[in-house]
N, C-alpha and C. Protein backbone atom coordinates (compact mmCIF):
# COMPACT_ATOMS: atom_id res chain seq x y z
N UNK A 1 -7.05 6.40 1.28
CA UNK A 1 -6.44 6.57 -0.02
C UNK A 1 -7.46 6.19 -1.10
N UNK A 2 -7.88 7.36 -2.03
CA UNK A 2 -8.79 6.80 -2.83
C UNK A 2 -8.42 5.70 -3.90
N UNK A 3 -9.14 4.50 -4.28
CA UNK A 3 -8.93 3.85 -5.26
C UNK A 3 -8.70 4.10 -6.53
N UNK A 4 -10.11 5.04 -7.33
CA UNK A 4 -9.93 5.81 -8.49
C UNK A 4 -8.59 6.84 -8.82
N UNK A 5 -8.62 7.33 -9.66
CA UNK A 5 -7.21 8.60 -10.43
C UNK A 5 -8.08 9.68 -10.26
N UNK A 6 -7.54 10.68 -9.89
CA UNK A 6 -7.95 11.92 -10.38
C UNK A 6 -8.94 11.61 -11.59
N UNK A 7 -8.14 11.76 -12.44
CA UNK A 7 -8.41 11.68 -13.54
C UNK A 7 -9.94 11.02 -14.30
N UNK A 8 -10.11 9.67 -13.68
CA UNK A 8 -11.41 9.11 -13.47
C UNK A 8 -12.23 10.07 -12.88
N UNK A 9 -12.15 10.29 -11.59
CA UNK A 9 -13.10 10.97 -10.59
C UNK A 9 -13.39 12.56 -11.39
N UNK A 10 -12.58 13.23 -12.26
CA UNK A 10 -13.18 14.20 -13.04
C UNK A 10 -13.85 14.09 -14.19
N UNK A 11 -13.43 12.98 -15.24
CA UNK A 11 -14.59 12.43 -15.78
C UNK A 11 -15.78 11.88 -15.45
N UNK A 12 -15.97 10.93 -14.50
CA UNK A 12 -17.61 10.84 -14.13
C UNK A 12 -18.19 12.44 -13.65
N UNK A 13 -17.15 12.97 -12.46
CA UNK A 13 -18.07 14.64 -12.38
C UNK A 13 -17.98 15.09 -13.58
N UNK A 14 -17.32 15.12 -14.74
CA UNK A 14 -17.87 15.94 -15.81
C UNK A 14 -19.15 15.63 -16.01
N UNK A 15 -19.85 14.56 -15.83
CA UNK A 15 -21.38 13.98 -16.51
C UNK A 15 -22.19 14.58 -15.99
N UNK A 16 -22.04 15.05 -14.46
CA UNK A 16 -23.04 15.68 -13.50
C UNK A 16 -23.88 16.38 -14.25
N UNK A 17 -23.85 17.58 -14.79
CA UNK A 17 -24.56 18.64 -15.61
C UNK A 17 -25.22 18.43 -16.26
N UNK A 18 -24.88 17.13 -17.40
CA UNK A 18 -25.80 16.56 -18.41
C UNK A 18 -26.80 15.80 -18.06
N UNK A 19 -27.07 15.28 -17.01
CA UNK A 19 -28.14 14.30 -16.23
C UNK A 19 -29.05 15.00 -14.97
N UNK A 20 -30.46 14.99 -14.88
CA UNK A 20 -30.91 15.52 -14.45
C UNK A 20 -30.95 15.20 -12.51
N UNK A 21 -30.36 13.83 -12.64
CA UNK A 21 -30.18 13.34 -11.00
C UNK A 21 -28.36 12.73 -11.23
N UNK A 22 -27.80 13.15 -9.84
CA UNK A 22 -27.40 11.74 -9.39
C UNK A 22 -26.98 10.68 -9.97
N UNK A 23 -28.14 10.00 -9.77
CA UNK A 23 -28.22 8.45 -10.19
C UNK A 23 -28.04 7.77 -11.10
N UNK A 24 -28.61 9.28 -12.45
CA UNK A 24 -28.61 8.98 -13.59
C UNK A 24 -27.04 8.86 -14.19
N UNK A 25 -26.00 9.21 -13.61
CA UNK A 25 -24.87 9.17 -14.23
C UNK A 25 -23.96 7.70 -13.64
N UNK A 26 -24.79 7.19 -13.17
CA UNK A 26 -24.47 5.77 -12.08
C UNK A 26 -24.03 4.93 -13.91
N UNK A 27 -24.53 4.63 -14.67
CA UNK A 27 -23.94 3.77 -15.89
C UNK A 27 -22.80 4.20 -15.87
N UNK A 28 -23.39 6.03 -16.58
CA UNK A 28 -21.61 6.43 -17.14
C UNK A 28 -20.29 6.13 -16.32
N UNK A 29 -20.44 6.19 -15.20
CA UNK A 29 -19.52 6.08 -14.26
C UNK A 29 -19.00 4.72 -14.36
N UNK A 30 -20.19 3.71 -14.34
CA UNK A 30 -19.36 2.33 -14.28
C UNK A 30 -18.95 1.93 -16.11
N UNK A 31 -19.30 2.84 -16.98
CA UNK A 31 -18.85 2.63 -18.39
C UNK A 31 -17.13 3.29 -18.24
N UNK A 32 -17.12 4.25 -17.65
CA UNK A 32 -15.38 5.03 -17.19
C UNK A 32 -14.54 4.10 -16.89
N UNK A 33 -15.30 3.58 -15.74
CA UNK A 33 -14.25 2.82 -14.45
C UNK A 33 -13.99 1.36 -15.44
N UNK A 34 -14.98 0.77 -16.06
CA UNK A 34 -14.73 -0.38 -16.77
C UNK A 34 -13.91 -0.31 -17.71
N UNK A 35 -14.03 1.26 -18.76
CA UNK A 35 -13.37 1.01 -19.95
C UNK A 35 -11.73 1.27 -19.22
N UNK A 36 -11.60 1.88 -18.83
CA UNK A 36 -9.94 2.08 -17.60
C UNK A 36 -9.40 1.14 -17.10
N UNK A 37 -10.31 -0.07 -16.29
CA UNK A 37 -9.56 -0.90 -15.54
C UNK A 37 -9.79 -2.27 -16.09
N UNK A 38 -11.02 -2.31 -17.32
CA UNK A 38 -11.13 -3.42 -17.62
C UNK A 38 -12.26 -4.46 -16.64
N UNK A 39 -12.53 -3.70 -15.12
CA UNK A 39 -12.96 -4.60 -14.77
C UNK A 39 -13.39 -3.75 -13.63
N UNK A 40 -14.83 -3.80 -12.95
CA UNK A 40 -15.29 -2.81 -11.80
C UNK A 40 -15.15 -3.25 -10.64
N UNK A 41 -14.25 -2.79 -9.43
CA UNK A 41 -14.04 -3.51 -8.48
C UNK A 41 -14.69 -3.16 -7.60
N UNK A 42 -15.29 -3.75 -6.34
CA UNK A 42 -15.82 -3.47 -4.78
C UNK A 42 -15.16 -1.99 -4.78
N UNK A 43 -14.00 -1.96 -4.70
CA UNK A 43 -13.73 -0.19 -4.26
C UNK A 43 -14.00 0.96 -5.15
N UNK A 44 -13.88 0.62 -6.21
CA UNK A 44 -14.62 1.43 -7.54
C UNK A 44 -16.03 1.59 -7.45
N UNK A 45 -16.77 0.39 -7.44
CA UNK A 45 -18.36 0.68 -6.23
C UNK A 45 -18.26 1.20 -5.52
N UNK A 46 -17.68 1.09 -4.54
CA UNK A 46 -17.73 2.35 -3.14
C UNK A 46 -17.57 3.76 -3.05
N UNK A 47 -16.53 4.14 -4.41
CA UNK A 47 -16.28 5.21 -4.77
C UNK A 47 -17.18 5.80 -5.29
N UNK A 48 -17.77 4.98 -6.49
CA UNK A 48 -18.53 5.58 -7.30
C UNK A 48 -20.09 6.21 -6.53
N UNK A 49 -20.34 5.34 -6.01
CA UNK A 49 -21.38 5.68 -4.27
C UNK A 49 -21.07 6.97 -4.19
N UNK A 50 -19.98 6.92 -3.30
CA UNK A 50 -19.72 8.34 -2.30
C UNK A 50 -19.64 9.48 -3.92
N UNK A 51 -19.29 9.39 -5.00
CA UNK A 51 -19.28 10.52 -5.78
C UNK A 51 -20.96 10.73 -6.28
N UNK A 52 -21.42 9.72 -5.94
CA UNK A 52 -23.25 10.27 -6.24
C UNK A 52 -23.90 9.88 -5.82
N UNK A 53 -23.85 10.12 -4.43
CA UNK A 53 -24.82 10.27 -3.39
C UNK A 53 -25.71 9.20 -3.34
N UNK A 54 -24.92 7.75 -3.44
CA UNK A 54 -25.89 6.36 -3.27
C UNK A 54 -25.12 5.36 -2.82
N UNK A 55 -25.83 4.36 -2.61
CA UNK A 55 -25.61 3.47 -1.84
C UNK A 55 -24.60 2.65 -2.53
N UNK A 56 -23.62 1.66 -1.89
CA UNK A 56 -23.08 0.69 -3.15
C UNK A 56 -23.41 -0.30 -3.33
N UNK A 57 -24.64 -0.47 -2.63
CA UNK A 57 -25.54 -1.50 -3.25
C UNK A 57 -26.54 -0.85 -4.65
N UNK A 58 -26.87 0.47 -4.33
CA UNK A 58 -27.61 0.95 -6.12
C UNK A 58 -26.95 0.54 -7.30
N UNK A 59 -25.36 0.89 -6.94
CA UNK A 59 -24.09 1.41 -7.83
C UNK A 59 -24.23 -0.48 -8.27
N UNK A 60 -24.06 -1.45 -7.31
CA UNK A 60 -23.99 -2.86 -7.55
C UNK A 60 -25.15 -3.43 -8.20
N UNK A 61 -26.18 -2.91 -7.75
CA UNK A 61 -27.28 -3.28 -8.75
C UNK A 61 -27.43 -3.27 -9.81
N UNK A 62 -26.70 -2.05 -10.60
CA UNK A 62 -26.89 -1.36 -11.98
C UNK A 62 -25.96 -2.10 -12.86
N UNK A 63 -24.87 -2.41 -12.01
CA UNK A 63 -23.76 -2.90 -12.64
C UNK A 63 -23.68 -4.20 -12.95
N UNK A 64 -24.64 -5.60 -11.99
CA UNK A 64 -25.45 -6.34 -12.17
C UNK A 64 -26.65 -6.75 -13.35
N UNK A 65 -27.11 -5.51 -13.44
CA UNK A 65 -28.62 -5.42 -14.14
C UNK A 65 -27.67 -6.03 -15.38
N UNK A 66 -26.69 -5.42 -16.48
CA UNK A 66 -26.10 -5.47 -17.37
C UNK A 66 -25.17 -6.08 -17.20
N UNK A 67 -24.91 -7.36 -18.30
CA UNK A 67 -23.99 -8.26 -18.23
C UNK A 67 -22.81 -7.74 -18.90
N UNK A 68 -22.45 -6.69 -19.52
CA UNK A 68 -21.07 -6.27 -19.66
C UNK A 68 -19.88 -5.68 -18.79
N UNK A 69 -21.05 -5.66 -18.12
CA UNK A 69 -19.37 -5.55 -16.76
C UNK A 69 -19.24 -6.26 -16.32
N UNK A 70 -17.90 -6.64 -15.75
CA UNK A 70 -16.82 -7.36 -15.52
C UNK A 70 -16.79 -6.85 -13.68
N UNK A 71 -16.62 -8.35 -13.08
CA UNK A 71 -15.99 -7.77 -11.71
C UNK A 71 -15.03 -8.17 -11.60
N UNK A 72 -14.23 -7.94 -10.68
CA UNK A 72 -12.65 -7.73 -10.44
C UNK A 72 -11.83 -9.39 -10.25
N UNK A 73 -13.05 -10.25 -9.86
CA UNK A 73 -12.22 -11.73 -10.10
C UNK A 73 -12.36 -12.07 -11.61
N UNK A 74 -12.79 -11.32 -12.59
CA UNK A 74 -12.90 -11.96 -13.90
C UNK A 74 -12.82 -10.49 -14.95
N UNK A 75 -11.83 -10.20 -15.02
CA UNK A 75 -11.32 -8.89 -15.57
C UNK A 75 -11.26 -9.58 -17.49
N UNK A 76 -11.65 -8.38 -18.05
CA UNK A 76 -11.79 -8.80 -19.72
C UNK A 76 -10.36 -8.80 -20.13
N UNK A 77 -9.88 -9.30 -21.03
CA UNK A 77 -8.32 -9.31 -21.53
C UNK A 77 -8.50 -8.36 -22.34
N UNK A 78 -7.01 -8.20 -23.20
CA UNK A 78 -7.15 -7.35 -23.84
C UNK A 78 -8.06 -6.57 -25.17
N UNK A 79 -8.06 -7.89 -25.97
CA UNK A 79 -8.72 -8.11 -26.81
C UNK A 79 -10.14 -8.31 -26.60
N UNK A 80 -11.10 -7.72 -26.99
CA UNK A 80 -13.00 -8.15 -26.97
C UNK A 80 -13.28 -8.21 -28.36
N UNK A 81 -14.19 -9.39 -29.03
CA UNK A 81 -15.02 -9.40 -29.79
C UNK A 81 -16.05 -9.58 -29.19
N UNK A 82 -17.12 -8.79 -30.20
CA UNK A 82 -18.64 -8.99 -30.12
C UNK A 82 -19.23 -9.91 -31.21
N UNK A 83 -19.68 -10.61 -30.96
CA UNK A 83 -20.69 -11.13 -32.11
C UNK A 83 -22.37 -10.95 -32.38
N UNK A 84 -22.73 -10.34 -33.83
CA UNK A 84 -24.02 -9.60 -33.52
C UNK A 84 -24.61 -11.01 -34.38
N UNK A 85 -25.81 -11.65 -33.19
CA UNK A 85 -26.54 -12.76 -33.91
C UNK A 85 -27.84 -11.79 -34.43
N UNK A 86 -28.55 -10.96 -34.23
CA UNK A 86 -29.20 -10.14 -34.99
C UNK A 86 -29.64 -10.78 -36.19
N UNK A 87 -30.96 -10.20 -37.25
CA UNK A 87 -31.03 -10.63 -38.22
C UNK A 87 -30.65 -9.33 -38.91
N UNK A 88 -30.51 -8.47 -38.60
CA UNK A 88 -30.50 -7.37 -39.54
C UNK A 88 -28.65 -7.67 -39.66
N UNK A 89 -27.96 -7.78 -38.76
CA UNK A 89 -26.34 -8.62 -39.08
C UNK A 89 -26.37 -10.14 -40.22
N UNK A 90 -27.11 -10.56 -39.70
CA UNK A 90 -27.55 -11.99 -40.44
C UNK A 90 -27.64 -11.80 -41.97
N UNK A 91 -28.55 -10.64 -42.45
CA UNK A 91 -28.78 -10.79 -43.23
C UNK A 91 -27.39 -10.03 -44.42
């Protein structure tokens, strides 16, 4: 039984076309699955794998590399602020 919706799984394949590999749509995918569930789980990795042809350790790496995702024991609430310490905000 797949984890993802339809619905998900045709939005990340919509990206296919616009990216010249694969791999390259490995963000967008975990930007989908995050903004949807709030939070990227082990089976959402696994999925996201088998829909582009990688490992779910690549898919875990990427999702790693960048601290805005969320894994599934620490899901974002509803509400997010950002705060921009920046100087060009600063100023």
């Amino acid at each position: 039984m797949p984890f993802l919706s339809d619905d998900l799984r045709q939005r990340i394949l919509a990206y296919l076309p616009r990216y010249p590999s694969k791999q390259a749509v490995t963000l967008p995918a975990l930007h989908i699955v995050h903004d949807a569930m709030r939070c990227v789980s082990h089976e959402a990795i696994r999925e996201i794998a088998e829909l582009l042809d990688l490992t779910p350790a690549q898919v875990y790496d990427t999702m790693t590399f960048y601290q805005f995702f969320r894994e599934e024991n620490a899901p974002l609430g509803k509400t997010r602020l950002w705060v921009c310490r920046s100087l060009a905000c600063g100023l």
